[in-house]
N, C-alpha and C. Protein backbone atom coordinates (compact mmCIF):
# COMPACT_ATOMS: atom_id res chain seq x y z
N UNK A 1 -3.64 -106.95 10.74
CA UNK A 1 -3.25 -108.33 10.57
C UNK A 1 -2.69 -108.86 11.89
N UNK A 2 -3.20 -109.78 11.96
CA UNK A 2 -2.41 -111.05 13.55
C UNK A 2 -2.34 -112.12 13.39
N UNK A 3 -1.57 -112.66 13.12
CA UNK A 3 -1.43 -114.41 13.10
C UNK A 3 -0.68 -115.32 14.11
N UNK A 4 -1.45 -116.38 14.23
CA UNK A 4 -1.05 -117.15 15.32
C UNK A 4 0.22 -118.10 14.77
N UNK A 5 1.10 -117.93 15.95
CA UNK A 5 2.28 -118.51 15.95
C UNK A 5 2.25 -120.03 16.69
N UNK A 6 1.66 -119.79 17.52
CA UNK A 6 1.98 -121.07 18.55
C UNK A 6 1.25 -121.37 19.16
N UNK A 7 0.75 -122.71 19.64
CA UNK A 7 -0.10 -122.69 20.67
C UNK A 7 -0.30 -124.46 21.83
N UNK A 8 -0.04 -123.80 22.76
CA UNK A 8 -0.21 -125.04 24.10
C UNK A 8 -0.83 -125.38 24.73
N UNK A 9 -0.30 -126.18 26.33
CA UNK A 9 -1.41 -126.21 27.06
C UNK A 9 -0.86 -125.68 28.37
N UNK A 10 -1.32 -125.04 29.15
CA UNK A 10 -0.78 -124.31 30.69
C UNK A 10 -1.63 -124.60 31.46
N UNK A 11 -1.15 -124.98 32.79
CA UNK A 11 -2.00 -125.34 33.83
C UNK A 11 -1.98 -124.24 34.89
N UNK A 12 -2.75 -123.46 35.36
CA UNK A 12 -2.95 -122.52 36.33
C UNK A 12 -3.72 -123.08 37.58
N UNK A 13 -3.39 -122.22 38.53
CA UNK A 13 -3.95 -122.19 39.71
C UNK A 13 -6.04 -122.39 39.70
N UNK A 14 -5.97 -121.65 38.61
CA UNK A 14 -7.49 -121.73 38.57
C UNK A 14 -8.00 -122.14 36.46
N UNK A 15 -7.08 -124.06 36.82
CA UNK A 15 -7.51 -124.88 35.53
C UNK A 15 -6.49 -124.53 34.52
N UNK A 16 -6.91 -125.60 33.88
CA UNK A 16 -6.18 -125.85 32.50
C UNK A 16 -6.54 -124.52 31.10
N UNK A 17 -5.72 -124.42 30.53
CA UNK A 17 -5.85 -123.08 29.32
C UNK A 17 -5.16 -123.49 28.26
N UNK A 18 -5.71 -123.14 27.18
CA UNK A 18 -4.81 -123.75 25.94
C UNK A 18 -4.04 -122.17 25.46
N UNK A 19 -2.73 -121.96 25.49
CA UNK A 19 -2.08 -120.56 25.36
C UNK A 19 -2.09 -120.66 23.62
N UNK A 20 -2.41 -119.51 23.46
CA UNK A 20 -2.33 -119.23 21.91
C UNK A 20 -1.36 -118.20 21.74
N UNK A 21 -0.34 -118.19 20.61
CA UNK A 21 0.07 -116.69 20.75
C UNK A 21 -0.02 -116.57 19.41
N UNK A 22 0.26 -115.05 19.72
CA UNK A 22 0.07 -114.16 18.01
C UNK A 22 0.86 -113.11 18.03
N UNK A 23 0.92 -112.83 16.72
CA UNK A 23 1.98 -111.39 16.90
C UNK A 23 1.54 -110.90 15.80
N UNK A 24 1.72 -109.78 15.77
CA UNK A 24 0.79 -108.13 14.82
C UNK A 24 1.81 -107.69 13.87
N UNK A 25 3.09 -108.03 13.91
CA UNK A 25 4.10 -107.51 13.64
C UNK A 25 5.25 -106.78 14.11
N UNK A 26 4.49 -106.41 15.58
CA UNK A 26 5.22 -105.41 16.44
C UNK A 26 5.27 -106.13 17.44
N UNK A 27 4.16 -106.89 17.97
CA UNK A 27 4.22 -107.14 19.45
C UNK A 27 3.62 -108.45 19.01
N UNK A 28 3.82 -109.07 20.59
CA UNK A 28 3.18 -110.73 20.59
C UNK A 28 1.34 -110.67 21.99
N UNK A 29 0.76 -111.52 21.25
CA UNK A 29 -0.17 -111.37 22.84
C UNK A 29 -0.20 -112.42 22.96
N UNK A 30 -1.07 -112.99 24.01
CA UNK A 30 -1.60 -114.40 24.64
C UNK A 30 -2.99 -114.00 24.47
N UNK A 31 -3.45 -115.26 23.94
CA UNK A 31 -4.90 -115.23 24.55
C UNK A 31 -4.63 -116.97 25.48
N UNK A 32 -5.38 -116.71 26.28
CA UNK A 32 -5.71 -118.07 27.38
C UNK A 32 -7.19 -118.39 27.33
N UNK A 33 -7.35 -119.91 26.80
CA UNK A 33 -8.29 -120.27 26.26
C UNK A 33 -8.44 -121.45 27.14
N UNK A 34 -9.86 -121.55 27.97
CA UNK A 34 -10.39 -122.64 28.77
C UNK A 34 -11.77 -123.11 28.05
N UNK A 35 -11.70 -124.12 28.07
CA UNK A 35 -13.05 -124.95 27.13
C UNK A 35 -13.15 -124.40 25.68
N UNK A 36 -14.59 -124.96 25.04
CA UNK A 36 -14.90 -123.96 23.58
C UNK A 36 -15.47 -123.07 23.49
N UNK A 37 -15.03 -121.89 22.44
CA UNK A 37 -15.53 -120.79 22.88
C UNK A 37 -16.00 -120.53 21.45
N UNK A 38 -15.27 -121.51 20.28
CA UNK A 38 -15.86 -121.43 18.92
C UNK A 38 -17.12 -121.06 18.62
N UNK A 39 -18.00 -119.65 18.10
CA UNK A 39 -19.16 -120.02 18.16
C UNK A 39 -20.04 -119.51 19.65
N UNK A 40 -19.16 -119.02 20.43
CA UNK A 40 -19.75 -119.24 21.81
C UNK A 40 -20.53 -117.39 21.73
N UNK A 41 -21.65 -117.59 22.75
CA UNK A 41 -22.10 -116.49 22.86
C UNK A 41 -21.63 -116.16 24.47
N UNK A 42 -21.51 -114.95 24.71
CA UNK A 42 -21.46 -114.44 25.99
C UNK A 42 -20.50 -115.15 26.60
N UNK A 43 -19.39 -115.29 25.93
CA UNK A 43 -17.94 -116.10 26.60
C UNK A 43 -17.62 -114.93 27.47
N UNK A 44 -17.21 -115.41 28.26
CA UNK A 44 -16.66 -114.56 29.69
C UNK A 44 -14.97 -114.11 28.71
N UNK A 45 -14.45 -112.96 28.95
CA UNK A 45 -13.45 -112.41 28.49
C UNK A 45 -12.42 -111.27 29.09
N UNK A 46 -11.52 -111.47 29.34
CA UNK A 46 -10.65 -110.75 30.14
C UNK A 46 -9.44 -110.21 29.22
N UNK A 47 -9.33 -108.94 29.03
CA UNK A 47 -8.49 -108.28 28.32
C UNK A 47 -7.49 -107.44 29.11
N UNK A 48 -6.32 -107.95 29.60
CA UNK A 48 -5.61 -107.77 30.36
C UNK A 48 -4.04 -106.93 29.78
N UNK A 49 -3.44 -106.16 30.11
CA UNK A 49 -2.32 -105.68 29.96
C UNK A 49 -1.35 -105.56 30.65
N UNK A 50 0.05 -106.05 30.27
CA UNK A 50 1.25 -106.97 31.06
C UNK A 50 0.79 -104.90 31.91
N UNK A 51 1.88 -106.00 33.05
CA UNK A 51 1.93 -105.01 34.58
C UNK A 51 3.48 -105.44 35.29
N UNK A 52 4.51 -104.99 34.83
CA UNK A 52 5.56 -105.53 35.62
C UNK A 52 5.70 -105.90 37.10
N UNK A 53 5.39 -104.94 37.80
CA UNK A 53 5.18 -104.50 39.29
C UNK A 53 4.42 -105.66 39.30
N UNK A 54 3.35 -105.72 39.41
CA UNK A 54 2.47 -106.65 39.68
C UNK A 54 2.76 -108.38 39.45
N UNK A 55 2.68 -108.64 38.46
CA UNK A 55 2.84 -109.81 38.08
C UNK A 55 4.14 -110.55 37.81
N UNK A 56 5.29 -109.91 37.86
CA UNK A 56 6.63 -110.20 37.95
C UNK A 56 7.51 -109.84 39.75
N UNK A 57 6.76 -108.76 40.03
CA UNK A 57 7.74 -108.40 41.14
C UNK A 57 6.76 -108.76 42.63
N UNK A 58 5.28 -109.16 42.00
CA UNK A 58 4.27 -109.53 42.98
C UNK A 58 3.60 -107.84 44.18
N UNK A 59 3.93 -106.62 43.82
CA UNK A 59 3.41 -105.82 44.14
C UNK A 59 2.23 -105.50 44.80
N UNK A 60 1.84 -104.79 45.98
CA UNK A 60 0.78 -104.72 46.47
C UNK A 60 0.32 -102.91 46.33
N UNK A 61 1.24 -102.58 45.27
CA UNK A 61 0.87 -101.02 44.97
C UNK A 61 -0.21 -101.00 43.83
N UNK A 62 -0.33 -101.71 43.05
CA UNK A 62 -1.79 -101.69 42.26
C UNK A 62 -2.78 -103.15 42.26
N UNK A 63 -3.76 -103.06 41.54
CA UNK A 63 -4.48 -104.37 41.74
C UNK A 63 -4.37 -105.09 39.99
N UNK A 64 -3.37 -105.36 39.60
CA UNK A 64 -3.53 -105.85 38.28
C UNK A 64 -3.53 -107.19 38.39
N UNK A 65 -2.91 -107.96 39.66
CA UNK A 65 -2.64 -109.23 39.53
C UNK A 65 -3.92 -109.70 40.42
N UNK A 66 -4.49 -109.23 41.16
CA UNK A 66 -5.88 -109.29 41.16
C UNK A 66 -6.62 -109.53 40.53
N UNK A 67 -6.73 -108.80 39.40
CA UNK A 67 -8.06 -108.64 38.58
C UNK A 67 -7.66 -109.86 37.62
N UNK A 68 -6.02 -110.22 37.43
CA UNK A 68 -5.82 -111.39 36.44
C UNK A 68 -6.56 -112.54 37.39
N UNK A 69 -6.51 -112.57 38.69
CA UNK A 69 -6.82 -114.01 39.60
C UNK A 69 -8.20 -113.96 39.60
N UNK A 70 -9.31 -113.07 39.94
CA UNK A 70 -10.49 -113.27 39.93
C UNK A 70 -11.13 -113.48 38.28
N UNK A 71 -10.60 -112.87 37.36
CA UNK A 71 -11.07 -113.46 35.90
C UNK A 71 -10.87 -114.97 35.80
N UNK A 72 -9.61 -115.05 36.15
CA UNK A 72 -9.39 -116.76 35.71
C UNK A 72 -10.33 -117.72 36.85
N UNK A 73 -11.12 -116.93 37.97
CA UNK A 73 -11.64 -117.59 39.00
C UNK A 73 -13.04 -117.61 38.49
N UNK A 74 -13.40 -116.66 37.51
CA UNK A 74 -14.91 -116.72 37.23
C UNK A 74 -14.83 -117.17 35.75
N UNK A 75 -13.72 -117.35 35.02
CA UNK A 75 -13.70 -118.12 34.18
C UNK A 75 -13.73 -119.82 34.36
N UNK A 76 -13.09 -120.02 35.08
CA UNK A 76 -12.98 -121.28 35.53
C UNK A 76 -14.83 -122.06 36.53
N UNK A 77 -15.01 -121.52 36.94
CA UNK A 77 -16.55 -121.45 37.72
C UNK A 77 -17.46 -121.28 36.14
N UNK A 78 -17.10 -120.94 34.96
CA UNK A 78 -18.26 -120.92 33.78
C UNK A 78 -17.31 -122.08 33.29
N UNK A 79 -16.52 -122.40 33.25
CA UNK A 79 -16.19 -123.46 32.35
C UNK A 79 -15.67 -123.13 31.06
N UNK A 80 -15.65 -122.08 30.68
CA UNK A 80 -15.03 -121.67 29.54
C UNK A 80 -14.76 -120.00 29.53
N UNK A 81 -13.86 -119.63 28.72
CA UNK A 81 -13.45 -118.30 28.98
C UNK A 81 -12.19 -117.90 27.68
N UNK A 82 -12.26 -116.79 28.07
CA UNK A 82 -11.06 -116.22 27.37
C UNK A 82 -9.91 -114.97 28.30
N UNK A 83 -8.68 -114.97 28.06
CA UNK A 83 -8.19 -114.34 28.87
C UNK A 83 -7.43 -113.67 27.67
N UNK A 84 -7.62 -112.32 27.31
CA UNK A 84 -6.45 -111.89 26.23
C UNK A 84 -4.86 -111.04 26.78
N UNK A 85 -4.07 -111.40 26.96
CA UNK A 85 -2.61 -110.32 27.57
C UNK A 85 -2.12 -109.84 26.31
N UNK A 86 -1.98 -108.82 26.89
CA UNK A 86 -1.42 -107.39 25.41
C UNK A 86 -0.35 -106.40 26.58
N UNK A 87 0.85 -106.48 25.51
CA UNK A 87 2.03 -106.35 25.92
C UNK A 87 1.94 -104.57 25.75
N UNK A 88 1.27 -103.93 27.17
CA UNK A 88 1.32 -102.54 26.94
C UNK A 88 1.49 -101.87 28.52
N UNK A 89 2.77 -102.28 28.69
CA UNK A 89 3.17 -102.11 29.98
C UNK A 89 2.61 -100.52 30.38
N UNK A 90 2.69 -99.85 31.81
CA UNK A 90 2.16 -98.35 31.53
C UNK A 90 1.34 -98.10 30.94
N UNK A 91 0.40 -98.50 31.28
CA UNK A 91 -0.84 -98.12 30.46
C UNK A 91 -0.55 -97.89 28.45
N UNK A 92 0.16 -98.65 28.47
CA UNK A 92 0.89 -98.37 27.10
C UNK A 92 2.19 -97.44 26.69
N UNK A 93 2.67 -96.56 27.73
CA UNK A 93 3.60 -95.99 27.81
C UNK A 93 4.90 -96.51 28.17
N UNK A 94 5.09 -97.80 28.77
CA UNK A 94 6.18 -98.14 29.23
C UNK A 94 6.55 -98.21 30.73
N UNK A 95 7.22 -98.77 31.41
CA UNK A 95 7.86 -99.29 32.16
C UNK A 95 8.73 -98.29 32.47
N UNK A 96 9.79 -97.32 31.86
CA UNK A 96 9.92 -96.03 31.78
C UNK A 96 8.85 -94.99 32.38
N UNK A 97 7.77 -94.85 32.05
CA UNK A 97 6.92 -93.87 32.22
C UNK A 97 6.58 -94.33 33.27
N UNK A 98 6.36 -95.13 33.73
CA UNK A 98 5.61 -95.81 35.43
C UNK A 98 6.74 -95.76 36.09
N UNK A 99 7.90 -95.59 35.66
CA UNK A 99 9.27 -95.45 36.95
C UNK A 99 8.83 -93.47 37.21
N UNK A 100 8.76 -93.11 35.90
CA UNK A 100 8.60 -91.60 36.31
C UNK A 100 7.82 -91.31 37.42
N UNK A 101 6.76 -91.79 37.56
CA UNK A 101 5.35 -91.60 37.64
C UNK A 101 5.33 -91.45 39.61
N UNK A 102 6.40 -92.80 39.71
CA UNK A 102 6.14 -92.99 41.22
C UNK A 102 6.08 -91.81 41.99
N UNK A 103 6.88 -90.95 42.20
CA UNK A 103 6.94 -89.58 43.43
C UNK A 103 5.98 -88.90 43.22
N UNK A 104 4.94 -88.53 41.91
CA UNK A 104 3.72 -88.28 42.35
C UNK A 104 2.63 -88.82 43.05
N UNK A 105 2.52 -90.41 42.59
CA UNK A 105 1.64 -91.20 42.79
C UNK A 105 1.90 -91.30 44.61
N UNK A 106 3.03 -90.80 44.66
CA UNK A 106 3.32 -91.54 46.01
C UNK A 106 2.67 -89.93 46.82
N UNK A 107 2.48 -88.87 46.12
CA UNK A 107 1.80 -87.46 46.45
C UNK A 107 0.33 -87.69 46.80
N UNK A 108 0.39 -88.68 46.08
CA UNK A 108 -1.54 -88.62 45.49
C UNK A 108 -2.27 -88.24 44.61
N UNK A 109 -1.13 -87.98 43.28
CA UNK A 109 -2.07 -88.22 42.28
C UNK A 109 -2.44 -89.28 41.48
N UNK A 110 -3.73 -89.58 40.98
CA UNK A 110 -3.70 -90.65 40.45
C UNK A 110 -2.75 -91.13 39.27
N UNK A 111 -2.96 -92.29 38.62
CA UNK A 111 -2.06 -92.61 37.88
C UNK A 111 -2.24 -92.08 36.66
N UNK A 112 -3.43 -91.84 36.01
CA UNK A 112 -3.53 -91.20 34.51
C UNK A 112 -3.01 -90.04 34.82
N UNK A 113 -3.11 -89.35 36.09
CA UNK A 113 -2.77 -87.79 35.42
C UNK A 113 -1.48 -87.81 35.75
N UNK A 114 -0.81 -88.77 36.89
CA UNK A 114 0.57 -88.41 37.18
C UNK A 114 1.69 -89.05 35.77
N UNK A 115 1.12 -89.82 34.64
CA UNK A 115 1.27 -89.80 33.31
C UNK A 115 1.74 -88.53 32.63
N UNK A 116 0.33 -88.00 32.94
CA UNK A 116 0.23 -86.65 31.79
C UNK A 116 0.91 -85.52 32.27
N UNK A 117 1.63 -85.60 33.63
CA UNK A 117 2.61 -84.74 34.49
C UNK A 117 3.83 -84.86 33.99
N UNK A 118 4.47 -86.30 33.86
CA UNK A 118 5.51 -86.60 33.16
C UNK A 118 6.06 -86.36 31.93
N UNK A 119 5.07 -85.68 31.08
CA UNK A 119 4.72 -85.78 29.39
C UNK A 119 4.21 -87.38 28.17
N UNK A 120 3.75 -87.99 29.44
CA UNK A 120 3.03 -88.99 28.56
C UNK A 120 1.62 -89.16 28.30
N UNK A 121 0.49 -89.59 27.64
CA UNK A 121 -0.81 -89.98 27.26
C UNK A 121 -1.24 -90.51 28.81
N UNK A 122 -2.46 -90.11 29.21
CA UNK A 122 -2.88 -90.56 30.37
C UNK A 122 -2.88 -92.24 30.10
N UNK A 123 -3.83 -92.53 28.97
CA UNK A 123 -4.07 -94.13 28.79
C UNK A 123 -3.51 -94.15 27.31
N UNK A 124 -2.39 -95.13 26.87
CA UNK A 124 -1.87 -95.21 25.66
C UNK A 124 -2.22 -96.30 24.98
N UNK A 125 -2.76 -97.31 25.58
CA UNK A 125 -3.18 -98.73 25.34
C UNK A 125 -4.20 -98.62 24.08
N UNK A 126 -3.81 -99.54 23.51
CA UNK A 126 -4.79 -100.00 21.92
C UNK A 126 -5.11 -101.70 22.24
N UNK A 127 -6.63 -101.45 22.21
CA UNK A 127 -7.37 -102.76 22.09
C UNK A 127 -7.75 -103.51 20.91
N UNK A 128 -7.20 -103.20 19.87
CA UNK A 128 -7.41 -103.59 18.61
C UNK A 128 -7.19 -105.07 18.39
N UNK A 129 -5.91 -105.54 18.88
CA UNK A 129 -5.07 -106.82 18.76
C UNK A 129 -6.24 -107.74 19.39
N UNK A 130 -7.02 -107.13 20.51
CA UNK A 130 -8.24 -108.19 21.20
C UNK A 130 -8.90 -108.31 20.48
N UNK A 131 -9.12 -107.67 19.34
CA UNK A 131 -10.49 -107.48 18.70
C UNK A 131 -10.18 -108.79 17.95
N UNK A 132 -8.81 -108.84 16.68
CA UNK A 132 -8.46 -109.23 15.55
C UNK A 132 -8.33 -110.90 16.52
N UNK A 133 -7.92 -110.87 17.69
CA UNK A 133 -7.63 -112.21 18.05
C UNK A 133 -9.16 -113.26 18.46
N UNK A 134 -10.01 -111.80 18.88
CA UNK A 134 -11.35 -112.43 19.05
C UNK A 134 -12.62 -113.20 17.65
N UNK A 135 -11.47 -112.30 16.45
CA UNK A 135 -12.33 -112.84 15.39
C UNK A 135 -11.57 -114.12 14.81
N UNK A 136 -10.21 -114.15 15.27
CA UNK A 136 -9.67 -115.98 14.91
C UNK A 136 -9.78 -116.79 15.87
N UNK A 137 -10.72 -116.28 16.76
CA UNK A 137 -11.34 -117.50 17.74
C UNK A 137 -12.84 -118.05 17.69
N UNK A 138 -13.73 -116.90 16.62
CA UNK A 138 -14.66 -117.44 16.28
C UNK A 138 -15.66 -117.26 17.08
N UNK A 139 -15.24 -116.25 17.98
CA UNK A 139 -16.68 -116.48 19.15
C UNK A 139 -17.33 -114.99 18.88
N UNK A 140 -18.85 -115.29 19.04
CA UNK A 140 -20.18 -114.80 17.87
C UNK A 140 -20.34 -114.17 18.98
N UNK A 141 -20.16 -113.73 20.69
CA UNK A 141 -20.25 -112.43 21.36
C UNK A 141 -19.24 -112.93 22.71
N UNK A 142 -18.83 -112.02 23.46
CA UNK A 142 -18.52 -111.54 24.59
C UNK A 142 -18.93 -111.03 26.02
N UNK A 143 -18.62 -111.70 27.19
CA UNK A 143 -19.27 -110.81 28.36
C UNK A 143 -17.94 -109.84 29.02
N UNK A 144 -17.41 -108.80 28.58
CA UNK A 144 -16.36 -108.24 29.22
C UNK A 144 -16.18 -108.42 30.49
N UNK A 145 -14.82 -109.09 31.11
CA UNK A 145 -14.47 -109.09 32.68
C UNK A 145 -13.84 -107.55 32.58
N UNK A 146 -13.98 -106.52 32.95
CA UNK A 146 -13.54 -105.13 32.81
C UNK A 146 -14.56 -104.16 33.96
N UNK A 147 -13.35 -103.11 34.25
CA UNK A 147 -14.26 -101.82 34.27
C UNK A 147 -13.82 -100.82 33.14
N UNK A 148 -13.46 -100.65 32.49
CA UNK A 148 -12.90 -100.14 31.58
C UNK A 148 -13.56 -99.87 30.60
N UNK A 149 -14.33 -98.95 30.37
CA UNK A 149 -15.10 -98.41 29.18
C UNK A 149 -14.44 -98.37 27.73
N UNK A 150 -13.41 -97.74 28.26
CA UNK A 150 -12.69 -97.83 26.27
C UNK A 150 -12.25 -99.19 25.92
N UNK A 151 -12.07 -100.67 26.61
CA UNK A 151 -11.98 -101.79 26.14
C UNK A 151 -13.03 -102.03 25.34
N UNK A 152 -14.46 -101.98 25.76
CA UNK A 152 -15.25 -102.63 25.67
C UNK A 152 -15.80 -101.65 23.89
N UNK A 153 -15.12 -100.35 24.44
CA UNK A 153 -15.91 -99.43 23.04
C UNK A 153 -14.84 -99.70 22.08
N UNK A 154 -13.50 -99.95 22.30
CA UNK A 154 -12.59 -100.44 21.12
C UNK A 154 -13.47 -101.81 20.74
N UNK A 155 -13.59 -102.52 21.24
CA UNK A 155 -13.86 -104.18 20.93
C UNK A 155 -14.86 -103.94 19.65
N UNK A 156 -15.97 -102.92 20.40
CA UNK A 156 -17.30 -102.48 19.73
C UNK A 156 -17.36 -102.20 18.29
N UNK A 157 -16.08 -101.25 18.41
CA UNK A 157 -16.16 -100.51 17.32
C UNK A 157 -14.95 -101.26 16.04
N UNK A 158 -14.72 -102.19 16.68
CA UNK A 158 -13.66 -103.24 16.13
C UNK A 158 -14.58 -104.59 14.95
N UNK A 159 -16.17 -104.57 15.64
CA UNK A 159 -17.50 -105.49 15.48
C UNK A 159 -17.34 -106.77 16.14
N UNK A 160 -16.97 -106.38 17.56
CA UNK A 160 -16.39 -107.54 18.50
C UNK A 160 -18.33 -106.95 19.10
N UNK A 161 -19.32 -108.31 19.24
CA UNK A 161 -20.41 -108.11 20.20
C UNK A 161 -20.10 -107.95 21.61
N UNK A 162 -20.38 -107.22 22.52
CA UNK A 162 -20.33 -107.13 23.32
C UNK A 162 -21.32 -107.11 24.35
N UNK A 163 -21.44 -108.13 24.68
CA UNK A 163 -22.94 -109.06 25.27
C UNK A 163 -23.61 -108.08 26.57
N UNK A 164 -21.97 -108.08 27.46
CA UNK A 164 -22.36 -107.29 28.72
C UNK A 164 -20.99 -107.63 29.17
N UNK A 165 -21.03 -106.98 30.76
CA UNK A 165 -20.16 -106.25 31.34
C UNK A 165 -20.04 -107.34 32.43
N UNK A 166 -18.90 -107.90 32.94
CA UNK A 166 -18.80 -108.84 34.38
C UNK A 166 -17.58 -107.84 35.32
N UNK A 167 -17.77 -107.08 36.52
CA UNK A 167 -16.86 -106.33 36.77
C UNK A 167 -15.60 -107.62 37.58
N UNK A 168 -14.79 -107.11 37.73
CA UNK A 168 -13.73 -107.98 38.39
C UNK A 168 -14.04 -107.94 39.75
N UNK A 169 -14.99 -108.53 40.21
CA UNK A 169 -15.12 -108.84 41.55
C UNK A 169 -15.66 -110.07 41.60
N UNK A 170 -15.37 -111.10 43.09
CA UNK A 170 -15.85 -112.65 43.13
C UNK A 170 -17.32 -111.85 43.88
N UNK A 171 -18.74 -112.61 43.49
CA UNK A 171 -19.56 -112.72 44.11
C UNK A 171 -19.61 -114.63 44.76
């Protein structure tokens, strides 16, 4: 279950978005909604997960606030889009677990395993909430902005269509 609580209008760097929010019971998400997508096939879609470092403290140690600026840049260039934020800081582990994490990462290991060093889940994140928010928006398929294979196979297996794949890069 997800039901929408609220919903506005936000102006970004790259266009206008109508903010929707919802909450599951546990947590709240955003979806960011540019043009109609009611109905829409092959809506461009970005399934994003909060990133403290990044998007609060402006960080140049990962690329999350990146990949939020070029979605909303190739959303905005189609004219319509979807942007979903799901509150799963750490790869779903927390904000906690990514403080652990640093003195490996800073070794060189990557980030899933310097996770599973700490005693947490390499990737903890659940895409479900995208799924349930994609079916109260009505839109009949999806082009994933992702590299992320298990987004796209949660969505899938959720009966979210999944049209095709747009990687996060500007051409």
């Amino acid at each position: 279950m997800i039901v929408q609580l609220a919903e506005g209008t936000i102006k970004t760097k790259y266009g206008t978005y109508r903010e929707i929010l919802f909450y599951d019971g546990i947590k709240e998400s955003h979806a960011l909604v540019m043009g109609d997508v009611k109905d829409g096939e092959d809506v461009l879609c970005r399934v994003h997960s909060s990133c403290i470092f990044a998007h609060h403290f402006n960080s140049v140690e990962c690329d999350c606030r990146e990949q939020m600026e070029i979605s909303q840049q190739l959303i905005e260039r189609e004219g319509k889009g979807i942007v979903i934020w799901l509150e799963q800081e750490g790869k779903g582990n927390g904000h906690y677990a990514l403080l652990n994490t640093l003195p490996l990462k800073k070794e060189g290991m990557p980030q899933a395993e310097a996770y599973e060093a700490v005693g947490f889940q390499k990737d903890n994140r659940d895409f479900s909430a995208a799924a349930k928010i994609l079916k109260q928006l009505e839109v009949k398929s999806i082009t994933m902005i992702t590299g992320n294979q298990k987004k796209t196979e949660t969505l899938t297996r959720h009966g979210i269509v999944v049209s095709g794949i747009q990687p996060t890069v500007l051409s």
